[in-house]
Protein backbone atom coordinates (compact mmCIF):
# COMPACT_ATOMS: atom_id res chain seq x y z
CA UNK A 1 45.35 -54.05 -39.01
CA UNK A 2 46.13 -57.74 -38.83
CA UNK A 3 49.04 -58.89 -36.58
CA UNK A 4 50.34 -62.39 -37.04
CA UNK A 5 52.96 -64.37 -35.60
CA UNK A 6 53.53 -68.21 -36.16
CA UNK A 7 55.53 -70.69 -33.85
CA UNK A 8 57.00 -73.69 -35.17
CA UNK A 9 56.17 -76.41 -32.92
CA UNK A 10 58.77 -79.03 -31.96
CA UNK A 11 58.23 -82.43 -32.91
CA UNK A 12 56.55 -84.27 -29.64
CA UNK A 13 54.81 -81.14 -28.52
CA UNK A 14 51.09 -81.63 -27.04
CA UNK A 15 48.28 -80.29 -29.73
CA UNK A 16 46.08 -79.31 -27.08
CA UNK A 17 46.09 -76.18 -25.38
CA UNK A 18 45.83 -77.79 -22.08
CA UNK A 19 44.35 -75.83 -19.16
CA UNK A 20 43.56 -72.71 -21.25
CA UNK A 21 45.35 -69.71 -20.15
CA UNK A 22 45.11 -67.03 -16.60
CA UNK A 23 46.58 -63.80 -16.51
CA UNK A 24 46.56 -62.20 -13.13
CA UNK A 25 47.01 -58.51 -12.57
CA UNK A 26 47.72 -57.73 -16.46
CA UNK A 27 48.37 -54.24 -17.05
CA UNK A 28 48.75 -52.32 -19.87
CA UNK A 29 52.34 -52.44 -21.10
CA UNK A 30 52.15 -49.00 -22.09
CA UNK A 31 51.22 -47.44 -18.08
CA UNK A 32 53.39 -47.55 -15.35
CA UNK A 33 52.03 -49.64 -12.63
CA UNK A 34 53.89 -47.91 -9.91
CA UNK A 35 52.33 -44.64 -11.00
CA UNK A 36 48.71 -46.34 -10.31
CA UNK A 37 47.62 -44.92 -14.26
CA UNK A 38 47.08 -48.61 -15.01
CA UNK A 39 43.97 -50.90 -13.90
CA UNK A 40 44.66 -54.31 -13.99
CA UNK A 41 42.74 -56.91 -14.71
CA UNK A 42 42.43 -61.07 -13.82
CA UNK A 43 41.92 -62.82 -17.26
CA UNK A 44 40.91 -66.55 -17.02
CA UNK A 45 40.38 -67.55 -20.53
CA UNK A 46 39.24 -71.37 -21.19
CA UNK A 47 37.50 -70.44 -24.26
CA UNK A 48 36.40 -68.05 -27.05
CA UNK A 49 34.51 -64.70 -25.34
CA UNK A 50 32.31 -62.51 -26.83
CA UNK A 51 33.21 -59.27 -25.22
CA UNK A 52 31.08 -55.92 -25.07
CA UNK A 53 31.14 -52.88 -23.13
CA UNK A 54 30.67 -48.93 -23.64
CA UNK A 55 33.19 -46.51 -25.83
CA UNK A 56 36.15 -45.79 -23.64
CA UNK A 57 35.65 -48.87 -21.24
CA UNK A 58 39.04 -50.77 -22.74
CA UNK A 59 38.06 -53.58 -24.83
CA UNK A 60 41.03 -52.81 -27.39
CA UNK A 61 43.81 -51.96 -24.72
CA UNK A 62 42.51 -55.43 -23.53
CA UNK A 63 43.08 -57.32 -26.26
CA UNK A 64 46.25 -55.17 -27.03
CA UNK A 65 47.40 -56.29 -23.36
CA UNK A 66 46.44 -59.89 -23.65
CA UNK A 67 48.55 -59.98 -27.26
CA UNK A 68 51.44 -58.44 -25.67
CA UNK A 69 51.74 -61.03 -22.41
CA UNK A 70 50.96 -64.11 -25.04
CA UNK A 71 53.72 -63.01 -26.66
CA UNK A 72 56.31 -62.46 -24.26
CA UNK A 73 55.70 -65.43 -22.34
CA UNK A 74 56.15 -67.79 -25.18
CA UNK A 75 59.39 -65.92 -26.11
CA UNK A 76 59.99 -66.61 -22.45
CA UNK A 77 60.56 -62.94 -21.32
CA UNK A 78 59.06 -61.19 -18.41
CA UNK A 79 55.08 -60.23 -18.88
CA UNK A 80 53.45 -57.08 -17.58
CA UNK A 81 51.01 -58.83 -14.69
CA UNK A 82 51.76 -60.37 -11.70
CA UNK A 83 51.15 -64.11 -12.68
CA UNK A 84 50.19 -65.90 -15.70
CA UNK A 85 49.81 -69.33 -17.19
CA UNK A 86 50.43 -69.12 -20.86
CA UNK A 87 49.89 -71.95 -23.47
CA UNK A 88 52.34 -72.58 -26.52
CA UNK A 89 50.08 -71.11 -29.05
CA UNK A 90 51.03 -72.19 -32.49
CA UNK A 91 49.84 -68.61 -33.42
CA UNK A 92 48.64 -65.61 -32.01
CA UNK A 93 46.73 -63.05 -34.29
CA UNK A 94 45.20 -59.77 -33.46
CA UNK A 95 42.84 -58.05 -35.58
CA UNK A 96 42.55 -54.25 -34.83
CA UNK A 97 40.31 -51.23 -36.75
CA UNK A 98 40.71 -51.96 -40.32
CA UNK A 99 41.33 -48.92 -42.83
CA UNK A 100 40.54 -48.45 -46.44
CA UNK A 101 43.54 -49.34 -49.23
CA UNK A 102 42.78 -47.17 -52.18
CA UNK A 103 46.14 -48.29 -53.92
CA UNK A 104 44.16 -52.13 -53.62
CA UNK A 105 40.75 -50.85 -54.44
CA UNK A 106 39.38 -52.22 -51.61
CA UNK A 107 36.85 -50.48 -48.58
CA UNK A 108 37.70 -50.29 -44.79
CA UNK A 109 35.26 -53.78 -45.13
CA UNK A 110 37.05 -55.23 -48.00
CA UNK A 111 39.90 -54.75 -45.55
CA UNK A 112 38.47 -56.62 -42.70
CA UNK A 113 37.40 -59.73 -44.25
CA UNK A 114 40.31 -60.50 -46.29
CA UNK A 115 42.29 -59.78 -42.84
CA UNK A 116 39.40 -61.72 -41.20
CA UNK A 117 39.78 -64.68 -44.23
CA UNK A 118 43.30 -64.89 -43.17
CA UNK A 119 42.47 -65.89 -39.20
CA UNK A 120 40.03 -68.36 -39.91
CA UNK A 121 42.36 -70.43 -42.48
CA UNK A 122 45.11 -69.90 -39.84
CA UNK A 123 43.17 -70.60 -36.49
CA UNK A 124 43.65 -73.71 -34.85
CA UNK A 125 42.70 -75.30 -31.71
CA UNK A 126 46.21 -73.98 -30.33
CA UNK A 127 45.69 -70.54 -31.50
CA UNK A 128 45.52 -67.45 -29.74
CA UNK A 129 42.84 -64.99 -31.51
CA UNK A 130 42.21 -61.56 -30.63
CA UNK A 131 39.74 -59.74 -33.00
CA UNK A 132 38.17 -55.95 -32.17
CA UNK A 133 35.13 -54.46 -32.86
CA UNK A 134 34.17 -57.17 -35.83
CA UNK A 135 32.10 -55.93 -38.66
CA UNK A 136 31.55 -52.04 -37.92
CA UNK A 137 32.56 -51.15 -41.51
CA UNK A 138 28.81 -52.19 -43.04
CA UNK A 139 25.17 -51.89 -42.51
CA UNK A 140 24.60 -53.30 -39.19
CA UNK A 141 21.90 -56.00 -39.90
CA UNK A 142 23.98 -57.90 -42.15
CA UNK A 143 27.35 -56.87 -40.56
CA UNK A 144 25.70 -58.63 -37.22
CA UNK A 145 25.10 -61.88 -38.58
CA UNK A 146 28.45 -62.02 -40.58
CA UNK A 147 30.17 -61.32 -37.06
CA UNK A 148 27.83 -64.13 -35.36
CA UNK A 149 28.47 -66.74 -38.19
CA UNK A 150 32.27 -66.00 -37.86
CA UNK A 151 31.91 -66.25 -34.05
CA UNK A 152 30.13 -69.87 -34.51
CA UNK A 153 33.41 -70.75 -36.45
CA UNK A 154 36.29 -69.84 -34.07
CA UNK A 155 33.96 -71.74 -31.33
CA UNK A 156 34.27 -74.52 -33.52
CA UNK A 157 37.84 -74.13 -34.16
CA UNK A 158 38.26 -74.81 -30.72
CA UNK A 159 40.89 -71.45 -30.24
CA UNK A 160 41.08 -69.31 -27.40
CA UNK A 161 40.39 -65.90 -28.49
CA UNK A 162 37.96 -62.72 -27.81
CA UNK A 163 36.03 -61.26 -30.15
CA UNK A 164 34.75 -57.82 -29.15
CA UNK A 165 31.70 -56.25 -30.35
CA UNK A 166 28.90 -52.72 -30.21
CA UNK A 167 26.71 -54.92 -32.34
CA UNK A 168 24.40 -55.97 -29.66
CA UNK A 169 21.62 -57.62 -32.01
CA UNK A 170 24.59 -60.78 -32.11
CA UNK A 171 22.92 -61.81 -28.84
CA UNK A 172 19.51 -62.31 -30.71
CA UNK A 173 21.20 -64.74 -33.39
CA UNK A 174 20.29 -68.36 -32.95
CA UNK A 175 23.92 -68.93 -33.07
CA UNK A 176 25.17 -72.52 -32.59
CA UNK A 177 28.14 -72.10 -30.01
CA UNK A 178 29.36 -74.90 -27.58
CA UNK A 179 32.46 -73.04 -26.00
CA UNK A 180 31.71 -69.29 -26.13
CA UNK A 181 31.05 -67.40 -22.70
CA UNK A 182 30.14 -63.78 -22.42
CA UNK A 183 32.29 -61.17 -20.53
CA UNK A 184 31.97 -57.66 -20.22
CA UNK A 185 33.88 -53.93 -19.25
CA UNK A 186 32.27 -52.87 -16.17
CA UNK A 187 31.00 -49.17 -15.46
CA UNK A 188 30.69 -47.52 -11.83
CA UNK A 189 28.71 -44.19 -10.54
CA UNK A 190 30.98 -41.03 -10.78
CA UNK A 191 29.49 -37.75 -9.04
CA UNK A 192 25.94 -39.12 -10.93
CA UNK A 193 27.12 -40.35 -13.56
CA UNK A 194 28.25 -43.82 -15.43
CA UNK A 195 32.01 -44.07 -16.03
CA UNK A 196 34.17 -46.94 -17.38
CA UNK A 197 36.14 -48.73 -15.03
CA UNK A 198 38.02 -50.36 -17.58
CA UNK A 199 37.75 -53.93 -15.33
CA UNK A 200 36.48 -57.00 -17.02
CA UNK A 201 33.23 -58.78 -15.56
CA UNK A 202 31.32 -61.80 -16.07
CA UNK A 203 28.48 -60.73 -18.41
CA UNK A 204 26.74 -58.64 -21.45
CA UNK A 205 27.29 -54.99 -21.11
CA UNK A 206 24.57 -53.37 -24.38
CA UNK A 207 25.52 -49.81 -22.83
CA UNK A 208 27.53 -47.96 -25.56
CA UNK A 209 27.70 -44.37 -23.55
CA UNK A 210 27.98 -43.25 -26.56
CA UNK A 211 25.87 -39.65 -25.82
CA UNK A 212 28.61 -39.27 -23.24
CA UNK A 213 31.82 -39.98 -24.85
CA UNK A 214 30.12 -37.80 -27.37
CA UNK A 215 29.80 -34.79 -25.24
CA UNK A 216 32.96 -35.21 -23.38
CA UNK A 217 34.50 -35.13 -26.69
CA UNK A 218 33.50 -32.04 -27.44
CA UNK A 219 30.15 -32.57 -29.61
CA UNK A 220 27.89 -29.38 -28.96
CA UNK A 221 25.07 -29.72 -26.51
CA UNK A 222 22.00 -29.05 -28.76
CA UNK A 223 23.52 -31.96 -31.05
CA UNK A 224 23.55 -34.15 -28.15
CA UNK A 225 19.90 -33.42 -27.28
CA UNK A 226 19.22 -33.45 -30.53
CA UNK A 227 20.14 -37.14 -31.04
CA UNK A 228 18.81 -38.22 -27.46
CA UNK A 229 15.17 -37.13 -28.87
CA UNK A 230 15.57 -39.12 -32.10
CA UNK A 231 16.88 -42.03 -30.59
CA UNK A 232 13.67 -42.09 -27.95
CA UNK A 233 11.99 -40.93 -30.77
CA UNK A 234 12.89 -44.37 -32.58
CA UNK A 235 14.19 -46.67 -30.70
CA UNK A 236 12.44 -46.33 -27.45
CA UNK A 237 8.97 -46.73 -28.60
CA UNK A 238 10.38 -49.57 -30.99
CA UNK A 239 11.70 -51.41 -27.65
CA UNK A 240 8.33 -50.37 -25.33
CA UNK A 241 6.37 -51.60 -27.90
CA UNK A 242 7.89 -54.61 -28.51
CA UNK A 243 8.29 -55.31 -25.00
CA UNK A 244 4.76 -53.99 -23.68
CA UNK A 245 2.72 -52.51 -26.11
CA UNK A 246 1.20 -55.69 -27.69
CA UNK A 247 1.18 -57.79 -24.33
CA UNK A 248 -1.09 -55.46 -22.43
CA UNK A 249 -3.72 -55.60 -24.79
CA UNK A 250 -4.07 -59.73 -23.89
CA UNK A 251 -5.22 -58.97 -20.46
CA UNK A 252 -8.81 -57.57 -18.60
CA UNK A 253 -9.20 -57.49 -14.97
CA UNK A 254 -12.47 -57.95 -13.35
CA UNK A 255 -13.10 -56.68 -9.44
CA UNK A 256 -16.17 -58.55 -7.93
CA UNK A 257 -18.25 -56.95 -5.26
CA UNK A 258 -16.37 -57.69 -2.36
CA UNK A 259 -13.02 -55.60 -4.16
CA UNK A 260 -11.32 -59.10 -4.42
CA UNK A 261 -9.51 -59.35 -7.58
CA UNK A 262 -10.70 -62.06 -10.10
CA UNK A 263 -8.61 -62.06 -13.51
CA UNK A 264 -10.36 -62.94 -17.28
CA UNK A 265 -6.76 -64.51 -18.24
CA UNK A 266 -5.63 -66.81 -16.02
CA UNK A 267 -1.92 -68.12 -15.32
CA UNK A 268 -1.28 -71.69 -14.76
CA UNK A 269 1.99 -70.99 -12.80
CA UNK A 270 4.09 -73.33 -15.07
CA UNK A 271 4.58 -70.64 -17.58
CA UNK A 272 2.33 -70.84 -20.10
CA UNK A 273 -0.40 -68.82 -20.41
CA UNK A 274 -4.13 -69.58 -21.75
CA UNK A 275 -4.40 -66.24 -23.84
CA UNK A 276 -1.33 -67.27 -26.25
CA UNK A 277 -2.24 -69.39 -29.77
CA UNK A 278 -1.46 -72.95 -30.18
CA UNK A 279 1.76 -73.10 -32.24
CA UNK A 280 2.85 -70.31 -30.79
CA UNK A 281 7.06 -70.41 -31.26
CA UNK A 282 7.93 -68.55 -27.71
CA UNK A 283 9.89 -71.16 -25.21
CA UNK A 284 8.08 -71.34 -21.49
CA UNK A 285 10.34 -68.92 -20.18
CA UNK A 286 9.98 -65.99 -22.84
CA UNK A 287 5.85 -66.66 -22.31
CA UNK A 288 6.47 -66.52 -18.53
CA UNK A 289 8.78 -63.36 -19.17
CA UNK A 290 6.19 -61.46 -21.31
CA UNK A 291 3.01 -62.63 -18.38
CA UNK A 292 5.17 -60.96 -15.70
CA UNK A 293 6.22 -57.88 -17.49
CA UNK A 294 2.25 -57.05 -18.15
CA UNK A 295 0.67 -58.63 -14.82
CA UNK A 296 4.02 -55.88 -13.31
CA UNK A 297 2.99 -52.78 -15.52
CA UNK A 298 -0.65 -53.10 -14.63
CA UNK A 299 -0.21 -53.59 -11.30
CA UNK A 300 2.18 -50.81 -10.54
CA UNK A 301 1.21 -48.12 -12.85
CA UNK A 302 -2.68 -48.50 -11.54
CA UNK A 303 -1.07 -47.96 -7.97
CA UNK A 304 1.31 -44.64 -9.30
CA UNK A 305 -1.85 -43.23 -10.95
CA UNK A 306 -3.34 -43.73 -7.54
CA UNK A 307 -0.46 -41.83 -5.75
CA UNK A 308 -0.58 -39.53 -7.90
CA UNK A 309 -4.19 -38.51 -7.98
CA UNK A 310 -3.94 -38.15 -4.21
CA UNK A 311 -1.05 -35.19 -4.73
CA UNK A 312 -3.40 -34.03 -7.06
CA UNK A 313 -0.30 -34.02 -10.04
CA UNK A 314 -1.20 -34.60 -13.76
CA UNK A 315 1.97 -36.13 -14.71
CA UNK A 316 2.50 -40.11 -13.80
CA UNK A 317 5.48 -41.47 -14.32
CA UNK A 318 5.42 -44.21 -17.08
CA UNK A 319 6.10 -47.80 -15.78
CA UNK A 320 8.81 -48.65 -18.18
CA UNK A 321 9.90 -52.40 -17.56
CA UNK A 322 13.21 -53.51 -18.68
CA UNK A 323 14.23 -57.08 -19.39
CA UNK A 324 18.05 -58.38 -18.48
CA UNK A 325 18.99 -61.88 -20.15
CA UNK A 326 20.61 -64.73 -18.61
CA UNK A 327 24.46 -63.25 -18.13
CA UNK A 328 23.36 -60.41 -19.37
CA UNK A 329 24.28 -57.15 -16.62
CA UNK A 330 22.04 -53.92 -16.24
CA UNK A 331 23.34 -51.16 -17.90
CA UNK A 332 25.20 -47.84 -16.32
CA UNK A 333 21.91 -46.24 -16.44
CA UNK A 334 21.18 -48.40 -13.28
CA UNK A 335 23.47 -47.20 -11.29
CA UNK A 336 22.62 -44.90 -8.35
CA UNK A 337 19.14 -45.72 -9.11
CA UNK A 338 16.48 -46.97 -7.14
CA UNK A 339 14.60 -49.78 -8.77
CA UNK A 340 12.12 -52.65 -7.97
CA UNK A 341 13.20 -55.99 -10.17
CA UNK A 342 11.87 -59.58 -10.26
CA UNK A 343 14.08 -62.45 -10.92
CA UNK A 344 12.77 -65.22 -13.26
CA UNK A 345 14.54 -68.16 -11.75
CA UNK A 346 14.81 -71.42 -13.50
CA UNK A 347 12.38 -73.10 -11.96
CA UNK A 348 9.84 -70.81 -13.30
CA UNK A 349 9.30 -69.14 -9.76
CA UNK A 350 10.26 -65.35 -8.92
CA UNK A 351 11.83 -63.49 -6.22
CA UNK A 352 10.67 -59.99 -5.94
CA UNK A 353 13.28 -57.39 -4.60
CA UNK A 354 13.76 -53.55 -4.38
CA UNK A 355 17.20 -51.82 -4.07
CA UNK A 356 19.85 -48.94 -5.20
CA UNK A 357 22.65 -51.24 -6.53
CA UNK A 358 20.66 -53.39 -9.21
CA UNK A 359 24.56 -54.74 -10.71
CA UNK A 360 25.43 -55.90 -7.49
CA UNK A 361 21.84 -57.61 -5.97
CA UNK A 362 21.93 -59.25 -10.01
CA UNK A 363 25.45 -60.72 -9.07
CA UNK A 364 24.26 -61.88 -5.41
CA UNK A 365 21.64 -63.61 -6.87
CA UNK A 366 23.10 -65.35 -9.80
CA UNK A 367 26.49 -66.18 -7.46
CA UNK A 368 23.77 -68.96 -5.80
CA UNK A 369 23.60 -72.46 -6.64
CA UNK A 370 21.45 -73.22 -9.91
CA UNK A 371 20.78 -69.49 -10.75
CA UNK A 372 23.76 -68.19 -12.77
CA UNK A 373 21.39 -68.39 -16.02
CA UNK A 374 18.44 -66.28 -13.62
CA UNK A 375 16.80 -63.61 -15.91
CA UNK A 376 15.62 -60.49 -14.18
CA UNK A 377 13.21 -57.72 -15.43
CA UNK A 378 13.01 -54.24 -14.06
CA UNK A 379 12.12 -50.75 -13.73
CA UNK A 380 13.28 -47.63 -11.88
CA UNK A 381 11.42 -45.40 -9.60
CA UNK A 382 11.81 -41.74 -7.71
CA UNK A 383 13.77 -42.66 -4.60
CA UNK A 384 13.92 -45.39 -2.07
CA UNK A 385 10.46 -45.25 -0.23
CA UNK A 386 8.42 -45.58 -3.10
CA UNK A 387 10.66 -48.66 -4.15
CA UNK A 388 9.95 -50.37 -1.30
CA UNK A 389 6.24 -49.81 -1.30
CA UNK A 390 5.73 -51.02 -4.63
CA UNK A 391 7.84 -54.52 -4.24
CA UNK A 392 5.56 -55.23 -1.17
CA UNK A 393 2.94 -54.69 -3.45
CA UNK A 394 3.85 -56.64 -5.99
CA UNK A 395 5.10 -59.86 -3.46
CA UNK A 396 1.01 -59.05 -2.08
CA UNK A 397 -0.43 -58.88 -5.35
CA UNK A 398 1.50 -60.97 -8.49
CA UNK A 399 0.26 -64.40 -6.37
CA UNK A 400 -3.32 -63.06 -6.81
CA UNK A 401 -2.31 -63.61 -10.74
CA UNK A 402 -0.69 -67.28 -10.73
CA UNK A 403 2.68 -66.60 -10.19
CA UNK A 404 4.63 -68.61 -7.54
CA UNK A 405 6.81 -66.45 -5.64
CA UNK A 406 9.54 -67.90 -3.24
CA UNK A 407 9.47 -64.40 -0.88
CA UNK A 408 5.63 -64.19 -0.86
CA UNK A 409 6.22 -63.69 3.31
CA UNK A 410 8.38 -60.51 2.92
CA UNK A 411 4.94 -58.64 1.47
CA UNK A 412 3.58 -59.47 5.05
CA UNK A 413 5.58 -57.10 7.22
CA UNK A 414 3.67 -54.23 5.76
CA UNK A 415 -0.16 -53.55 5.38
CA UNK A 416 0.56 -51.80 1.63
CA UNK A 417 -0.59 -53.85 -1.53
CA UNK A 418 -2.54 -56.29 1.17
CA UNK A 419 -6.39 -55.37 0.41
CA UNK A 420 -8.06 -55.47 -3.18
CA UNK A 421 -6.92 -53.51 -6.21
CA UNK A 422 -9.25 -52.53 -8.97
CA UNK A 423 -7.98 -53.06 -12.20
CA UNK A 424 -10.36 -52.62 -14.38
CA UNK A 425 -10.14 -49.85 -17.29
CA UNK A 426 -6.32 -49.60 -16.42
CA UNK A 427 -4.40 -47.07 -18.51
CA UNK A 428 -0.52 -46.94 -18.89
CA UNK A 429 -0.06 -44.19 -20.24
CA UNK A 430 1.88 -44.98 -23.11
């Protein structure tokens, strides 16, 4: 469903959209504030946005909202938010779930794009444009770059606008984008488990919930553990071996006699790495990314199966790490969890940290001067203690490998990870 509406602009009227547009405290016009059914939210909007977050976190009453105060305001009526600075848009178009037309012949796709066609001969660089969930009608590698190439041309347009999306692969397009900024529907820990809070963050949110809006929908349980085993089934072992599998096999660790440890692939500390082929495509930061996920997984998972063995269990738990782009946030998953991360700052030099709230230590760190683009990888363990032995042996140990780390004193309050760590033969368990 396409809505449109046109202003005529008055002859002397500024063609810039000066100052771009802040809503404070919009609510939904549909709640009643008073009643305190209605979260509100502070939308600053300089730009297009490429919005995400999970089923039921309120992308579309979002962009309903947003449509609703645009429109008022220019019509010079009273807006449901507290304050707001609102452009003259020349238009304002919102693009909702599309629907099949059998009387035109045409799919639920068909739909979209001529509705879609229509915006992007209409958009201008005083335009308002509001389009939700793009490109869900068709097969989701194609669909993805269709919604990424039509995202490169609003940016160019110049509009302000968000385009929503579930198709998370638009974050792995080369996309050429000069304007667009990422923003997100945050989730928050509810008696154990992740619910939508339905309030807009800085950010990438690639947490669909979709198992639980599933299930609280009704879907029978053995259809919900059904899926959850096909999807680790799949897409797990896709992801852990793209992340993992093949890096592990590029390094050997030697131990000398004195249990010191002496490494066969060396890091230069700068990021690049003498094991990878000349011509090799990956920028310094994706090498350093991919050196620090398999220096972490050795490390750590020789140390659990040493744990382990002590309690005499059979069962190690599998070091899975987890890799969280520049803007990109942690997912729900996270939350309650206790986890060990390292942050890959700019400047090619890492901070190791443990803690329980990963969303809020990422947003510490990136609130800092120079590190709002800071990529972080991670992995959760069983409880607090065990967190904090393992980042003290990491700070101790990843130096031993290269890596320059700007907390390498913290490892030195504790005696754990401080004396030699064979690493030969090391098995992950994969």
């Amino acid at each position: 469903m396409l809505i449109k509406k046109t202003f005529l602009m008055q002859d002397g009227e500024t063609s810039e959209v000066a100052g771009g547009m802040k809503i404070i405290g919009l609510s939904p016009y549909w709640f009643d504030v008073a009643q305190g059914s209605a979260v509100q939210n502070t939308v600053d909007m300089q730009s297009l946005v490429l919005l995400t977050g999970p089923n039921g976190g309120g992308k579309s009453s979002l962009l309903r909202s947003i449509c609703a105060a645009s429109l008022l305001g220019i019509c010079g009526l009273m807006v449901p938010a507290e304050s707001a600075f609102i452009p003259h848009f020349d238009s304002i178009m919102l693009h909702m779930k599309s629907y099949d037309s059998p009387a035109d012949g045409k799919s639920s796709f068909q739909m979209e794009m001529s509705e879609i066609r229509s915006v992007i001969s209409g958009a201008t660089s005083r335009s308002l444009v509001l389009v939700d969930e793009i490109c869900r009608g068709t097969e989701t590698a194609k669909g993805t770059c269709i919604a990424g190439s039509i995202v490169e041309t609003l940016d160019a347009i110049g509009c302000l606008g968000i385009v929503s999306t579930h198709l998370h692969g638009i974050f792995d397009l080369p996309l050429t984008t000069n304007h667009t900024v990422h923003k997100a529907m945050a989730t928050e820990n509810v008696d154990g488990l992740p619910k939508p809070t339905w309030k807009l963050i800085d950010g990438i949110c690639k947490e669909s919930l979709a198992f639980e809006t599933a299930q609280r929908e009704g879907i029978p349980e053995t259809i919900i553990q059904r899926a959850e085993e096909l999807y680790s089934s799949v897409y797990t072992k896709d992801m852990l071996s793209e992340m993992s599998g093949a890096k592990l096999k590029r390094f050997t660790f030697n131990t000398n006699v004195n249990g010191s440890n002496e490494s066969s692939h060396r890091f230069n500390g700068n990021g690049k790495s003498e094991s990878y082929a000349e011509g090799e495509s990956a920028t310094p930061m994706e090498i350093l990314q991919k050196e620090v996920d398999s220096a972490v997984t050795i490390v750590v998972q020789k140390k659990l199966i040493e744990l382990y063995n002590k309690k005499n269990l059979s069962e190690f738990p599998e070091v899975k790490c987890v890799a969280i782009a520049a803007r990109e946030q942690p997912p729900p998953s996270t939350i309650g969890s206790s986890s060990v991360y390292v942050m890959l700052r700019p400047d090619r030099k890492l901070y190791v940290g443990e803690t329980d709230d990963l969303e809020g230590r990422i947003r510490a760190h990136r609130s800092k001067q120079g590190m709002d683009n800071a990529s972080f990888i991670y992995f959760l363990v069983p409880g607090k203690s065990l967190a904090c032995q393992l980042e003290t042996l990491l700070v101790n140990q990843l130096p031993n490998q290269g890596f320059q780390l700007t907390n390498q004193a913290d490892g030195k309050h504790r005696n754990f990870g401080t004396s030699g760590i064979s690493l030969e033969s090391v098995s992950a368990h994969r």
